[in-house]
PDB file of N, CA and C in Angstrom:
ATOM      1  N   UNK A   1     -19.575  25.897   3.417  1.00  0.00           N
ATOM      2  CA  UNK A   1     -18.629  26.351   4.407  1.00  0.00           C
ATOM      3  C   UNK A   1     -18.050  25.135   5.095  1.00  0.00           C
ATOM      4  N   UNK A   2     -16.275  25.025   5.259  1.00  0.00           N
ATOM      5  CA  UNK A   2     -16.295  23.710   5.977  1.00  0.00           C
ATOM      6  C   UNK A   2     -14.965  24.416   6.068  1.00  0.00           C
ATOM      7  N   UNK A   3     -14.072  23.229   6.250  1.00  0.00           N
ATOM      8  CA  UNK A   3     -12.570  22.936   6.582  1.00  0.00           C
ATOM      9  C   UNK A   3     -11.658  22.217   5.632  1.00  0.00           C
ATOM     10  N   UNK A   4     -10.730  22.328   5.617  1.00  0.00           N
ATOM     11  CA  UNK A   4      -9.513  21.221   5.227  1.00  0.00           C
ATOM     12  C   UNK A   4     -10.518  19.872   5.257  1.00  0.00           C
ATOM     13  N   UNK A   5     -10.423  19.622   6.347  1.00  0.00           N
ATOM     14  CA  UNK A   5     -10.937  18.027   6.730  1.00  0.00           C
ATOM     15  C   UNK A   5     -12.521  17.991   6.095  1.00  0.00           C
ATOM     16  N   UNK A   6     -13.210  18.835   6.120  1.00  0.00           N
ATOM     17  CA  UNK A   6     -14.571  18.517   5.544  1.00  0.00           C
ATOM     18  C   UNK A   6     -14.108  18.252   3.835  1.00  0.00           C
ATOM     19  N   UNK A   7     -13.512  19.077   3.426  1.00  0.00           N
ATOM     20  CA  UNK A   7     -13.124  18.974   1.642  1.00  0.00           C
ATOM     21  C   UNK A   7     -12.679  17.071   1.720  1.00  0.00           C
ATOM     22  N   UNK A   8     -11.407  16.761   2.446  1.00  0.00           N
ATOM     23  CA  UNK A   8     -11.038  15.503   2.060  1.00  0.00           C
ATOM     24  C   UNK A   8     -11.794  14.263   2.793  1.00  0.00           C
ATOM     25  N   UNK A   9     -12.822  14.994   3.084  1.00  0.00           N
ATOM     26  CA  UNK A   9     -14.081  14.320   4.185  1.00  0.00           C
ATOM     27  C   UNK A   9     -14.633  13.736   2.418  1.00  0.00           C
ATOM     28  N   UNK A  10     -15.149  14.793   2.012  1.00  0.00           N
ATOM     29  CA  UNK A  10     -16.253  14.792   0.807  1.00  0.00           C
ATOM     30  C   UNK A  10     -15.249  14.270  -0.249  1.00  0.00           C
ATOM     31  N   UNK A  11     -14.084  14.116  -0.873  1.00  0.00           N
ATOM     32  CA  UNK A  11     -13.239  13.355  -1.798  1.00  0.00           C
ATOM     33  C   UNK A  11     -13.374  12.288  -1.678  1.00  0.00           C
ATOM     34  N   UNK A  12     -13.385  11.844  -0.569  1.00  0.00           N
ATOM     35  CA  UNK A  12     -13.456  10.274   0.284  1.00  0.00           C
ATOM     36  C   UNK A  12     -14.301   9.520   0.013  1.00  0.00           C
ATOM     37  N   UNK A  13     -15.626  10.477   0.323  1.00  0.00           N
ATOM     38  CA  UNK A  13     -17.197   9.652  -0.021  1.00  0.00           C
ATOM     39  C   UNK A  13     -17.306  10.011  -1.099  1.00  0.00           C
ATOM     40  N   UNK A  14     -17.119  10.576  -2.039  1.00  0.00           N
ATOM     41  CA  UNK A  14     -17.531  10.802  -3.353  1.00  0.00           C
ATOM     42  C   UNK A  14     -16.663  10.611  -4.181  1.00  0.00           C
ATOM     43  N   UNK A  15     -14.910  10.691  -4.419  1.00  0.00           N
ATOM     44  CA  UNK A  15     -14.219  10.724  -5.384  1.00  0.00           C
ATOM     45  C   UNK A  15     -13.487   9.355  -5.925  1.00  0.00           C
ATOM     46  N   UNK A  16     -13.849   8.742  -4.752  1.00  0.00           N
ATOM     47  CA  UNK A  16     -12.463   7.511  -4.815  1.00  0.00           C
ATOM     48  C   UNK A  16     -13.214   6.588  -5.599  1.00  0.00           C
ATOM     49  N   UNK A  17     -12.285   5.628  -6.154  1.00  0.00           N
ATOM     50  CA  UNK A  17     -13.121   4.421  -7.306  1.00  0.00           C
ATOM     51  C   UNK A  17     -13.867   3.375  -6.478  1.00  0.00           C
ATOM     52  N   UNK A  18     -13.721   3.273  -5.353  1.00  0.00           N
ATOM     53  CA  UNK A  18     -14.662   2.391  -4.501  1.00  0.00           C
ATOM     54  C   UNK A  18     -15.941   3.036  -3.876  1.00  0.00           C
ATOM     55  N   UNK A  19     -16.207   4.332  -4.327  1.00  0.00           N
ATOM     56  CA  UNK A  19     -17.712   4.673  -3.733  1.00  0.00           C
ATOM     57  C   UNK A  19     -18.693   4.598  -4.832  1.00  0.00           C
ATOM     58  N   UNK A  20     -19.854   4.852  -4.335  1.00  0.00           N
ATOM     59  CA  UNK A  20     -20.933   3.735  -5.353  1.00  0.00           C
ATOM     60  C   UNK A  20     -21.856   5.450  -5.965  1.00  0.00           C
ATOM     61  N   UNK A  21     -21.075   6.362  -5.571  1.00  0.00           N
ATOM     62  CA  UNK A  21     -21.728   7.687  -6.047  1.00  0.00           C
ATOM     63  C   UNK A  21     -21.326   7.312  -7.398  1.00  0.00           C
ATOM     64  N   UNK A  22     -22.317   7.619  -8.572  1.00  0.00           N
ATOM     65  CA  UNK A  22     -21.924   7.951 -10.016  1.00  0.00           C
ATOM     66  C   UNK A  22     -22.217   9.498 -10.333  1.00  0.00           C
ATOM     67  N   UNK A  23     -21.948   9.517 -11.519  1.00  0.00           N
ATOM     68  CA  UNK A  23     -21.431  10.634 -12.481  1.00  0.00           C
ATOM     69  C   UNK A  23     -20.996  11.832 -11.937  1.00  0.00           C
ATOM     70  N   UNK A  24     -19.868  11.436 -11.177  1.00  0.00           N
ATOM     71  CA  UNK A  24     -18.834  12.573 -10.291  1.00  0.00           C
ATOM     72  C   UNK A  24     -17.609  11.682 -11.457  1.00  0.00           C
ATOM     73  N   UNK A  25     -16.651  12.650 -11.445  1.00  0.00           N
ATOM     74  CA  UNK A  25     -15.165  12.289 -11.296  1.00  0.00           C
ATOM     75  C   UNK A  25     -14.526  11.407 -10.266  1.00  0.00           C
ATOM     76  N   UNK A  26     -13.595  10.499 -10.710  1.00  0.00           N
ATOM     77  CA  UNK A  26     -13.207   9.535  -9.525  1.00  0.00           C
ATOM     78  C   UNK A  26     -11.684   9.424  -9.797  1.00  0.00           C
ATOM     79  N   UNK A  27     -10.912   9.123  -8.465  1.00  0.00           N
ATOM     80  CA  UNK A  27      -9.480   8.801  -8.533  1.00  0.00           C
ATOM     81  C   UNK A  27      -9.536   7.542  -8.662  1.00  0.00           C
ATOM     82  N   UNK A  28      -8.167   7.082  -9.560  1.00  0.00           N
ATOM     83  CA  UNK A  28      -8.293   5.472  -9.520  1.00  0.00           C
ATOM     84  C   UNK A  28      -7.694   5.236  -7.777  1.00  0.00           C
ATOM     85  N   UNK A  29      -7.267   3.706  -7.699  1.00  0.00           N
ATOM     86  CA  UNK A  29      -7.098   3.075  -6.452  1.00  0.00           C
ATOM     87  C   UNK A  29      -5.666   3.293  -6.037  1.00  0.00           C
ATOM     88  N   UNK A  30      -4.901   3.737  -7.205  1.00  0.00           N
ATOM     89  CA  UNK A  30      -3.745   4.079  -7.007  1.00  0.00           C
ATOM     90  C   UNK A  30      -3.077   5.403  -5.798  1.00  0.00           C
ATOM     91  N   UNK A  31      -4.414   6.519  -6.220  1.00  0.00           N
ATOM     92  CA  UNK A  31      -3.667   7.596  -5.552  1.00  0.00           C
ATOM     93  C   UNK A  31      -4.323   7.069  -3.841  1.00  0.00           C
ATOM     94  N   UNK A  32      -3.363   7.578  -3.215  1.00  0.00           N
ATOM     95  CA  UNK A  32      -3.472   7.419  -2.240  1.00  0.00           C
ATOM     96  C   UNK A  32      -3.688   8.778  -1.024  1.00  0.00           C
ATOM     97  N   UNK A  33      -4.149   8.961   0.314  1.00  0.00           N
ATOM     98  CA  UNK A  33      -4.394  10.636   1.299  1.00  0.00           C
ATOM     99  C   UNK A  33      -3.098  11.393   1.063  1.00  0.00           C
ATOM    100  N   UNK A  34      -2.130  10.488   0.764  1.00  0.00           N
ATOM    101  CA  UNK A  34      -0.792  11.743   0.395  1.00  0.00           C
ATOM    102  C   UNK A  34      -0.779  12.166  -0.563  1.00  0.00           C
ATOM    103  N   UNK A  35      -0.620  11.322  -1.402  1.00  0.00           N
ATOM    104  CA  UNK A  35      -0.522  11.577  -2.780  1.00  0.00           C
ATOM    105  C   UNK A  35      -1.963  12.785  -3.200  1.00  0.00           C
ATOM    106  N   UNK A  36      -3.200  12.651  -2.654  1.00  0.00           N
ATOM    107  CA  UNK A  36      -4.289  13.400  -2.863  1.00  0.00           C
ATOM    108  C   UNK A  36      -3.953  14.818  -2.335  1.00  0.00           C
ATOM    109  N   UNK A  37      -3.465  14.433  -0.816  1.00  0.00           N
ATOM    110  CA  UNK A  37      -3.079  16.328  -0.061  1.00  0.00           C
ATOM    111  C   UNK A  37      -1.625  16.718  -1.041  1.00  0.00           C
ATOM    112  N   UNK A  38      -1.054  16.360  -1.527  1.00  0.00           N
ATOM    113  CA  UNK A  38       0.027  16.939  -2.509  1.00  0.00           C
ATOM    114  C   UNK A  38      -0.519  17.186  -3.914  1.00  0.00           C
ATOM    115  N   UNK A  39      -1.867  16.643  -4.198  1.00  0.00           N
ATOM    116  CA  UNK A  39      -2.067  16.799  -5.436  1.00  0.00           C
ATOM    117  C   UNK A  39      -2.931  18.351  -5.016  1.00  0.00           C
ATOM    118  N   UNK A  40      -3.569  18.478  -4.221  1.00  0.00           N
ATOM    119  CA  UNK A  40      -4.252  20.038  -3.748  1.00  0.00           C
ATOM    120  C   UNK A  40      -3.774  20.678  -3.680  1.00  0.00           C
ATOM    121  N   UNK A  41      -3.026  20.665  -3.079  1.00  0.00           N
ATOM    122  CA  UNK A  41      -1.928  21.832  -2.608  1.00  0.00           C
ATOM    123  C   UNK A  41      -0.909  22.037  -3.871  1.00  0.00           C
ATOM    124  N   UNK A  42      -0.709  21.371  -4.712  1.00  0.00           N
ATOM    125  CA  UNK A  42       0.317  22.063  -6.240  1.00  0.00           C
ATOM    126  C   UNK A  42      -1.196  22.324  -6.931  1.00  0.00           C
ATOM    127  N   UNK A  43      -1.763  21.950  -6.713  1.00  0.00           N
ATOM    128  CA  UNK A  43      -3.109  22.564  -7.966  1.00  0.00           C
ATOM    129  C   UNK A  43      -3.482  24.416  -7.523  1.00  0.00           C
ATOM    130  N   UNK A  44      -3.127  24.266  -6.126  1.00  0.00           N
ATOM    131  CA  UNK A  44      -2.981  25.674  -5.645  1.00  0.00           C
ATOM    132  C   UNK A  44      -2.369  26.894  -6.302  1.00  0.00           C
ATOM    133  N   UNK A  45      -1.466  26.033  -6.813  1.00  0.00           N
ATOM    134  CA  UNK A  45      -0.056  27.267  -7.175  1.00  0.00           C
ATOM    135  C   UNK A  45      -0.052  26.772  -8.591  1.00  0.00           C
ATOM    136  N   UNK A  46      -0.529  25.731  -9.702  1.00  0.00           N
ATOM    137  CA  UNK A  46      -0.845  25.754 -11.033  1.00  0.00           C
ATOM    138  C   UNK A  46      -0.847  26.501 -11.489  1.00  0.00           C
ATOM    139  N   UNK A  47      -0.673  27.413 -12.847  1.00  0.00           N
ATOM    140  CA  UNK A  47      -1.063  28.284 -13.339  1.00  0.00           C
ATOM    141  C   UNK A  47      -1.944  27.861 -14.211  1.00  0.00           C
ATOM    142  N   UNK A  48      -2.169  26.479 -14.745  1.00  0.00           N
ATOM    143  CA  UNK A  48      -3.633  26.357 -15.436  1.00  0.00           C
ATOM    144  C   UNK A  48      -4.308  26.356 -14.822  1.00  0.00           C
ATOM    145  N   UNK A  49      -4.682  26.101 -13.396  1.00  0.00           N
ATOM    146  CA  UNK A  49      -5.700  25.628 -12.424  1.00  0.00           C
ATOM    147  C   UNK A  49      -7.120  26.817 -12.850  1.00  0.00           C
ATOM    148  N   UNK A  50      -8.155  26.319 -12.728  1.00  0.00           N
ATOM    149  CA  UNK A  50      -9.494  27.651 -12.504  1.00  0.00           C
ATOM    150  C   UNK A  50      -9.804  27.706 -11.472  1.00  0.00           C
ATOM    151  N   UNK A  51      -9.724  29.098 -10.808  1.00  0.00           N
ATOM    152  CA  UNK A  51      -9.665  28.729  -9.328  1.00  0.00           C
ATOM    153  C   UNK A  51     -11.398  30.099  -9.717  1.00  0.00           C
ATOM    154  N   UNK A  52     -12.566  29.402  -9.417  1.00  0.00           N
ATOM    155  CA  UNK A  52     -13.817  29.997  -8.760  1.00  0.00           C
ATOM    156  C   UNK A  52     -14.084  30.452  -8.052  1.00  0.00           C
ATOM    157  N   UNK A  53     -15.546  31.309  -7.997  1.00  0.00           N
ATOM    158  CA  UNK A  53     -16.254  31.148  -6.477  1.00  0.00           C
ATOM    159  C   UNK A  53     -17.456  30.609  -6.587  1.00  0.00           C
ATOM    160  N   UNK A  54     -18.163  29.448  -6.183  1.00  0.00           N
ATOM    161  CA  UNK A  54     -19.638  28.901  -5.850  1.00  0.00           C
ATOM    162  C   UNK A  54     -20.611  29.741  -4.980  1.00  0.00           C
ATOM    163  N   UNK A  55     -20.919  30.000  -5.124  1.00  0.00           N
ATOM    164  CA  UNK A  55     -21.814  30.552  -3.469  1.00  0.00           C
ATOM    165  C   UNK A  55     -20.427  30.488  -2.389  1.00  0.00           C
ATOM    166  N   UNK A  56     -20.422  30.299  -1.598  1.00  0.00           N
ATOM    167  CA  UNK A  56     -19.595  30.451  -0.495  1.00  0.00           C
ATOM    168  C   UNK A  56     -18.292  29.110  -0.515  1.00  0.00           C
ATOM    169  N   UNK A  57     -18.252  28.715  -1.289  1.00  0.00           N
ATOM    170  CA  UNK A  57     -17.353  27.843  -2.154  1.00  0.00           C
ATOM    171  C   UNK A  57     -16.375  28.348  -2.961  1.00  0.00           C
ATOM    172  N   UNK A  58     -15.241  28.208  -2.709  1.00  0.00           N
ATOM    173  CA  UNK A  58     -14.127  28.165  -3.864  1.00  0.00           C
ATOM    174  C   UNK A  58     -13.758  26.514  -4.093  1.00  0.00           C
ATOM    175  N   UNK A  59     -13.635  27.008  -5.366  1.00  0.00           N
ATOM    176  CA  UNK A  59     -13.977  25.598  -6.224  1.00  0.00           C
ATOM    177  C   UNK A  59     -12.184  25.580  -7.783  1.00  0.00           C
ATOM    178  N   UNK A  60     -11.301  24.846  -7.192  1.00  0.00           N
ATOM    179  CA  UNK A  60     -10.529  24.378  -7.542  1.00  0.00           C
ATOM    180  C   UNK A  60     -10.434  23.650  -9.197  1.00  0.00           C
ATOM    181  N   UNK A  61     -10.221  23.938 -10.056  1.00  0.00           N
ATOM    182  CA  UNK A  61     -10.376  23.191 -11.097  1.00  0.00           C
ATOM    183  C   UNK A  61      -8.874  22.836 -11.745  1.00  0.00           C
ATOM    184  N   UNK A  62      -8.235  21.734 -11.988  1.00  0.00           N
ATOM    185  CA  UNK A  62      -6.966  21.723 -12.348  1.00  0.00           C
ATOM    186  C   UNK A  62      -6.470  19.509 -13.082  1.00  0.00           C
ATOM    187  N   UNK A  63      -5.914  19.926 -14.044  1.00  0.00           N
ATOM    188  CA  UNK A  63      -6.078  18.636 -14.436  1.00  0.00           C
ATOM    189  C   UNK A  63      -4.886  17.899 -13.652  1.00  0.00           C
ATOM    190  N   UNK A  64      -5.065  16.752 -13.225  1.00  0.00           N
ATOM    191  CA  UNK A  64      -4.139  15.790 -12.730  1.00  0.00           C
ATOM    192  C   UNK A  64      -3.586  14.465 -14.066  1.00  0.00           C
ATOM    193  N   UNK A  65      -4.489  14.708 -14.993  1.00  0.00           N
ATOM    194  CA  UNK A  65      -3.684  13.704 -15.590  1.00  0.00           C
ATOM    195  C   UNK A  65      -4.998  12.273 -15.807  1.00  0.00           C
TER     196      UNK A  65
END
């Protein structure tokens, strides 16, 4: 259970190519907090996207490339 800000809370510490978490998925250094909140928000409205439910989680699945 969280927020907007908790999701790009947890991208932050876990997704980006400078955190030291392994065997997650990572953005290279390129994308940048805009480029990331525009990449969420069209993965929204994707029609390939897999959009889940986790336990109390919806869980986004959509390729960026």
């Amino acid at each position: 259970q969280g927020n907007s800000k908790m999701g790009l809370d947890h991208i932050n510490l876990r997704h980006f190519e400078y955190t030291v978490v392994q065997d997650v998925s990572k953005f290279s250094g390129e994308i940048g907090a805009k480029q990331l909140k525009n990449m969420i928000q069209n993965s929204l409205y994707d029609q390939s996207s897999i959009i889940t439910r986790q336990g109390t989680s919806i869980v986004v699945e959509t390729n960026v490339g």
